[in-house]
Each structure stands twice: as structure tokens, then as C-alpha cells.
N, C-alpha and C. Protein backbone atom coordinates (compact mmCIF):
# COMPACT_ATOMS: atom_id res chain seq x y z
N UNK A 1 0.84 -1.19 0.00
CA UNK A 1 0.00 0.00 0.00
C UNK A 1 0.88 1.24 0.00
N UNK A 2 0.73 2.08 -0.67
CA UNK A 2 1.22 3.26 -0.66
C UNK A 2 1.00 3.93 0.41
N UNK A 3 2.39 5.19 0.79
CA UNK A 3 1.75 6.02 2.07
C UNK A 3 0.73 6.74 2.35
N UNK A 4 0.16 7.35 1.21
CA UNK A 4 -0.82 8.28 1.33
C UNK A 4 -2.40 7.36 1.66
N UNK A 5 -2.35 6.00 1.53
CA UNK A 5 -3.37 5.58 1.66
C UNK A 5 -3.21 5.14 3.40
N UNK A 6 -1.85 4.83 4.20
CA UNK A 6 -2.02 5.03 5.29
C UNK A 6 -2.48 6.35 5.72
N UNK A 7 -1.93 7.60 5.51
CA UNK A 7 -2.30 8.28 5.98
C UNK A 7 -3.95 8.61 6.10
N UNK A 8 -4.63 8.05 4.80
CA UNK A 8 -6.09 8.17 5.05
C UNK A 8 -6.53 7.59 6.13
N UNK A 9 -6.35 6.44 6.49
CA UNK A 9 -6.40 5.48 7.19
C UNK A 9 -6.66 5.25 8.20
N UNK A 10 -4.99 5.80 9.05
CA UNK A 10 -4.60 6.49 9.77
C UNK A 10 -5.53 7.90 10.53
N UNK A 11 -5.73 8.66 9.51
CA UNK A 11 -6.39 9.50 9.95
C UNK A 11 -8.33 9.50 10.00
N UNK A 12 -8.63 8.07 9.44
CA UNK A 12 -10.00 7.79 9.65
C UNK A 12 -10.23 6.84 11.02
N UNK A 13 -9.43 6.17 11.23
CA UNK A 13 -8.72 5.87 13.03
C UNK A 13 -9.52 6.47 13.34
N UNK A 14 -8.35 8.12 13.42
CA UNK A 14 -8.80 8.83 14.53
C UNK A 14 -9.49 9.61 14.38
N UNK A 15 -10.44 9.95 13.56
CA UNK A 15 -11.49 10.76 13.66
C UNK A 15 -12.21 9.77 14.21
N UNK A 16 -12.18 8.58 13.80
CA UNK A 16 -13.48 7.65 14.61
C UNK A 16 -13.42 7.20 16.22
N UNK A 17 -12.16 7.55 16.28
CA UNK A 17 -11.91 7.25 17.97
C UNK A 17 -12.53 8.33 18.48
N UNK A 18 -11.95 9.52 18.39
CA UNK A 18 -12.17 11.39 18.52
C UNK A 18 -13.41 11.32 19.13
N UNK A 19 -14.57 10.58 17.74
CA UNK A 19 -15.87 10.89 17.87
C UNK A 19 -16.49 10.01 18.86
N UNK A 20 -16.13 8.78 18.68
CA UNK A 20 -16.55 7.90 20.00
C UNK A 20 -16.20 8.31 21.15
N UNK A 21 -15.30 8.34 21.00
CA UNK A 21 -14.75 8.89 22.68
C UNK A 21 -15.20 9.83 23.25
N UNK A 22 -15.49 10.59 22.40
CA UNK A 22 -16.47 11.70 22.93
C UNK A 22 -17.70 11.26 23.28
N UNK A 23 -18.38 11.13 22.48
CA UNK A 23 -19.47 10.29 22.47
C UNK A 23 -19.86 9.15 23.96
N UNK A 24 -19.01 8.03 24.08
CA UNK A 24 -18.69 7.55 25.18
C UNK A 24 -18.92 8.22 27.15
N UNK A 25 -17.62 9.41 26.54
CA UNK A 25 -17.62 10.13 27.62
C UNK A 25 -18.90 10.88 28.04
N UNK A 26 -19.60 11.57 27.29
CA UNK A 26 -21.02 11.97 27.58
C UNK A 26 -22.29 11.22 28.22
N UNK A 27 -21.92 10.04 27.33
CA UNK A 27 -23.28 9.28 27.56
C UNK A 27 -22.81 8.64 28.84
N UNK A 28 -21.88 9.05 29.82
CA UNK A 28 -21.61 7.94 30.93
C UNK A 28 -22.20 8.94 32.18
N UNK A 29 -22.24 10.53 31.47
CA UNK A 29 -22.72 11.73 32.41
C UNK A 29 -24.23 11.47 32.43
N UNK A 30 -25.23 11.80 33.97
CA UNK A 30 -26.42 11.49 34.22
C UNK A 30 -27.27 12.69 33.61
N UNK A 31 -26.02 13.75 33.69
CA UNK A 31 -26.23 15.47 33.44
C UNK A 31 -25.74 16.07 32.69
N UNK A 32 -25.39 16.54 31.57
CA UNK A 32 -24.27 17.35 31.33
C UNK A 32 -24.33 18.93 31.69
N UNK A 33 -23.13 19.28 32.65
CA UNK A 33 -22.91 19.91 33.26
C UNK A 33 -23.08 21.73 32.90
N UNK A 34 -23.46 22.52 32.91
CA UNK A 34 -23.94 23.74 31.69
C UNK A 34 -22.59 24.15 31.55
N UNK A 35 -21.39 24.31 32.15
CA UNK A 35 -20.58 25.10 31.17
C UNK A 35 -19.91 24.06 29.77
N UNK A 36 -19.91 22.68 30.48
CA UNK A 36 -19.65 21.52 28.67
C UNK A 36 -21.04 21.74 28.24
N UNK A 37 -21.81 21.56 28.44
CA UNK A 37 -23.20 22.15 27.61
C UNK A 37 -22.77 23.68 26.53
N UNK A 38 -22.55 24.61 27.30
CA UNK A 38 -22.05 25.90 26.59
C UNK A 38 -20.91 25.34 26.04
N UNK A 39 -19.83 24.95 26.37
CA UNK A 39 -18.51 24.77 25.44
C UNK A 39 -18.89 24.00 24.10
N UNK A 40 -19.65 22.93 24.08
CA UNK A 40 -20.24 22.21 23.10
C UNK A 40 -21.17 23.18 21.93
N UNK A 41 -21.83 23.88 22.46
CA UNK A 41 -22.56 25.01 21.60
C UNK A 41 -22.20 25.64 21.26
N UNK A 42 -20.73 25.78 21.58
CA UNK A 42 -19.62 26.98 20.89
C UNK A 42 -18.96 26.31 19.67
N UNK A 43 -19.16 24.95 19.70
CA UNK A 43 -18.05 24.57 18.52
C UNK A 43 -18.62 24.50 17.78
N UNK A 44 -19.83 24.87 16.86
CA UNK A 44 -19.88 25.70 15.24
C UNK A 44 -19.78 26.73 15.05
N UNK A 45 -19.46 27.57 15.87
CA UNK A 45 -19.42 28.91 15.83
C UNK A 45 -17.86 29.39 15.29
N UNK A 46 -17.38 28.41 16.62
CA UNK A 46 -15.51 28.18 15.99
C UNK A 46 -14.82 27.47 14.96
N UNK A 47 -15.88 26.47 14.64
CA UNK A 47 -15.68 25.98 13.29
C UNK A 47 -15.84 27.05 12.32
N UNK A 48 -16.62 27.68 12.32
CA UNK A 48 -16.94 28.26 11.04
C UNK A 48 -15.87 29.30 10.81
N UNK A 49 -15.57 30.01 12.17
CA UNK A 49 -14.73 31.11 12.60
C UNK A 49 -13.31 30.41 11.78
N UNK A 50 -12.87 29.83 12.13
CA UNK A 50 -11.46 28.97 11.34
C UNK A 50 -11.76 29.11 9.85
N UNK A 51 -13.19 28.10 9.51
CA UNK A 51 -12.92 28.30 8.08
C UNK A 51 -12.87 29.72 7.47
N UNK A 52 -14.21 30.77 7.93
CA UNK A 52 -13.84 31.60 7.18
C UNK A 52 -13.26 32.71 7.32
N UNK A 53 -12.48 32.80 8.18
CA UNK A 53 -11.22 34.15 8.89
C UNK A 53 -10.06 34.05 7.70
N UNK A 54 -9.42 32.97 7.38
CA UNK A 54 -8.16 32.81 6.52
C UNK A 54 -8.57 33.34 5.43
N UNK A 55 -10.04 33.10 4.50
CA UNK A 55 -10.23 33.62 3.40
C UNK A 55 -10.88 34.84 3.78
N UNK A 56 -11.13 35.32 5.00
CA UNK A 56 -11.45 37.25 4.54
C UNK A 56 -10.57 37.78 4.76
N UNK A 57 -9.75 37.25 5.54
CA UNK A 57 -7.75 38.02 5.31
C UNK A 57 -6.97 37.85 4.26
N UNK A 58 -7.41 37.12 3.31
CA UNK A 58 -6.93 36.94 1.86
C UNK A 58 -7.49 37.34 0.99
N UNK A 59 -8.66 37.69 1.05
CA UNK A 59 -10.28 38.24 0.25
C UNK A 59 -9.94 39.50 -0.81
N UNK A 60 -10.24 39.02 -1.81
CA UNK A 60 -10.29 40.15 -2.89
C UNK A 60 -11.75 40.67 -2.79
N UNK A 61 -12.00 41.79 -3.71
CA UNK A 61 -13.34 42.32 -4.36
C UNK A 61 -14.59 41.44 -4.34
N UNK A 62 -14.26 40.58 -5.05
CA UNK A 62 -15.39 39.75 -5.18
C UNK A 62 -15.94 38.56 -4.14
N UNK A 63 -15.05 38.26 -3.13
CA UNK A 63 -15.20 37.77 -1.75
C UNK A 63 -15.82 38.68 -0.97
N UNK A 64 -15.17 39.81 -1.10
CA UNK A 64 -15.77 41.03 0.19
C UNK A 64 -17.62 40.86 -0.59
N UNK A 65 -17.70 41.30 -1.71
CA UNK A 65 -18.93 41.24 -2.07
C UNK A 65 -19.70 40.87 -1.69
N UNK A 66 -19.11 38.99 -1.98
CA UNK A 66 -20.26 38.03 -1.57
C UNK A 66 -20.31 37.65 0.05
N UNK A 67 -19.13 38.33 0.78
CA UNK A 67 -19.36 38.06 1.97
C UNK A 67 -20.68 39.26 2.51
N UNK A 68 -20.57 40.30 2.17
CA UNK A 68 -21.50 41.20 2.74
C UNK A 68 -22.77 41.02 2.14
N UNK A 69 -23.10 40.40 0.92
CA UNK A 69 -24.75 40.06 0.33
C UNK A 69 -24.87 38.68 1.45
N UNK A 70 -24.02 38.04 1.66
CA UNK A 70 -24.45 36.28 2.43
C UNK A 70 -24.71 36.87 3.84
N UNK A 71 -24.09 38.14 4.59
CA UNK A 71 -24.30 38.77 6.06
C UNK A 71 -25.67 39.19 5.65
N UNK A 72 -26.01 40.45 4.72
CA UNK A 72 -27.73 40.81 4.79
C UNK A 72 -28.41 40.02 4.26
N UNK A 73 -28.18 39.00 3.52
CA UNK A 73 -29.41 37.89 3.51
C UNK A 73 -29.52 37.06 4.86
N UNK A 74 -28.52 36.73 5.68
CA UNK A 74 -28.48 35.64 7.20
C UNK A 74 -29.47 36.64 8.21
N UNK A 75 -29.54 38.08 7.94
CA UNK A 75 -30.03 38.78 8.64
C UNK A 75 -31.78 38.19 8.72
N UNK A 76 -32.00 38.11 7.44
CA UNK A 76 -33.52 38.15 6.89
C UNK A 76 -33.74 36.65 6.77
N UNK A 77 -32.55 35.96 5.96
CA UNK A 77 -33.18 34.47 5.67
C UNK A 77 -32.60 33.41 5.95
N UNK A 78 -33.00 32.43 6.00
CA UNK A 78 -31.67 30.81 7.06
C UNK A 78 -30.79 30.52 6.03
N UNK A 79 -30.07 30.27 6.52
CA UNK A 79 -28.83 28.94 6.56
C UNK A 79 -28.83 28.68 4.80
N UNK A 80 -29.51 28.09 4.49
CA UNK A 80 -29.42 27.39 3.15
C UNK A 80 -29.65 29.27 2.00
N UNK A 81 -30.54 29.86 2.44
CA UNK A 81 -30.78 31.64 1.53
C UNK A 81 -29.25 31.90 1.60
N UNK A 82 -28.43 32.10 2.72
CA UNK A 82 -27.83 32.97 2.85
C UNK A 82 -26.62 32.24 2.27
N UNK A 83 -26.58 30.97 2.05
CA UNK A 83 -25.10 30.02 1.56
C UNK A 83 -25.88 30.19 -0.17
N UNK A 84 -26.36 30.22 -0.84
CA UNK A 84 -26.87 30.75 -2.02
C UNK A 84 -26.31 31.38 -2.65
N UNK A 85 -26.78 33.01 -1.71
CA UNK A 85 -26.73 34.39 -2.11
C UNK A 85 -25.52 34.55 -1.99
N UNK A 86 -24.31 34.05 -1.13
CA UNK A 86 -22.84 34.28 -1.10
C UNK A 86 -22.86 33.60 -2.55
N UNK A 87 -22.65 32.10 -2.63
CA UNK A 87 -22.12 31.47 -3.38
C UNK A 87 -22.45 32.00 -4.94
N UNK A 88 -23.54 32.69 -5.19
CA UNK A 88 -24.47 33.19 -6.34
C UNK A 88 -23.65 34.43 -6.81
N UNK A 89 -23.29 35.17 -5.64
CA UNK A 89 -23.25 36.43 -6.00
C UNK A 89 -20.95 36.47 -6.19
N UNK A 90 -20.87 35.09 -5.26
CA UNK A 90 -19.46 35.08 -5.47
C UNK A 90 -18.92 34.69 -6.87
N UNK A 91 -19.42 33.64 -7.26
CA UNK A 91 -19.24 33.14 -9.03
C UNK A 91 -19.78 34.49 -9.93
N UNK A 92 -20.79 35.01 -9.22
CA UNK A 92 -20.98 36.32 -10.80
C UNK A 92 -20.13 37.28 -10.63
N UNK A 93 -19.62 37.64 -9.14
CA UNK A 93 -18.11 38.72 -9.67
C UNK A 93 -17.13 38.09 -9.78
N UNK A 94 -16.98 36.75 -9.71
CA UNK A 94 -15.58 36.73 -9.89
C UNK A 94 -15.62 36.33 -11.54
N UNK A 95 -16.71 36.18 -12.31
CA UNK A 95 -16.74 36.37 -13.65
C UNK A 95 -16.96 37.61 -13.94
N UNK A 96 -17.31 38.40 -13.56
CA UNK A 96 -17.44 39.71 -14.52
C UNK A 96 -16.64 40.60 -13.38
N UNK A 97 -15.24 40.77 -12.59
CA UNK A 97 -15.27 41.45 -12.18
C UNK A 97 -13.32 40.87 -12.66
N UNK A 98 -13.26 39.92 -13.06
CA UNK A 98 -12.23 39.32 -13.75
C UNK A 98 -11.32 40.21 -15.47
């Protein structure tokens, strides 16, 4: 086997341990306790924060664009409107603004 297919491998391990184990550890609590309650409700927030911080510090014209049409549509409309209107409005400037 080639290395890169350990490394998949390897790294599907441990995402599956990661998640069990977590998993595991919770379900052995009678309660979960409110500040791991709050810490847990924080991690999409910080997910998202990671993904999209690197690309608005790298962000041209047509990123800034579609980042500020995908902010006033999240204002008004959910989740799926507002991943649209970025993605919609990001492909039409970066064609005509090219």
C-alpha cells in the first residue's frame, strides 16, 4: 500500500476514535454539566470562525462582495438563503469582475 493511503487510514482511526470517545464520555454523564453544555454550543461557531477568517484576510473584491450580500441575507433568511446568495453572487463577480 502506498503512504498516502495510510495516511487516510490512519487518519479515519482517529477521527473515529475522537468521535466515540467523545461520544462515550457523555453518555456515561447522568447530566451534562452547563458550562460543557455551553462549550459544546460553541463549537460551530468556531468551526466556522477557522474556516472563514483565513479567506477574509486573503479576500479580494469579489469575496468582500459576496461576503456582505451572504451577512444581509443571514439577517432576513436561514442557513441554506444565505449560503446561495454568497455562493451566487461570489461566481458572478468573480466572472465579470475578472
Amino acid at each position: 500500500m502506498s503512504s498516502t493511503l495510510w495516511i487516510i487510514v490512519a487518519g479515519a482511526i482517529a477521527t473515529y476514535l475522537t468521535r466515540i470517545g467523545g461520544h462515550l464520555v457523555i453518555s456515561r454523564l447522568e447530566r451534562i454539566p452547563p458550562r460543557v453544555e455551553a462549550g459544546l454550543n460553541a463549537v460551530p461557531a468556531a468551526v466556522l470562525t477557522t474556516l472563514v477568517a483565513p479567506a477574509v484576510l486573503t479576500a479580494g473584491p469579489a469575496e468582500w462582495l459576496a461576503l456582505i450580500v451572504a451577512g444581509l441575507v443571514a439577517l432576513r433568511g436561514g442557513l441554506l438563503s444565505m449560503f446561495l446568495a454568497g455562493a451566487v453572487v461570489l461566481v458572478a463577480a468573480r466572472q465579470f469582475m475578472a
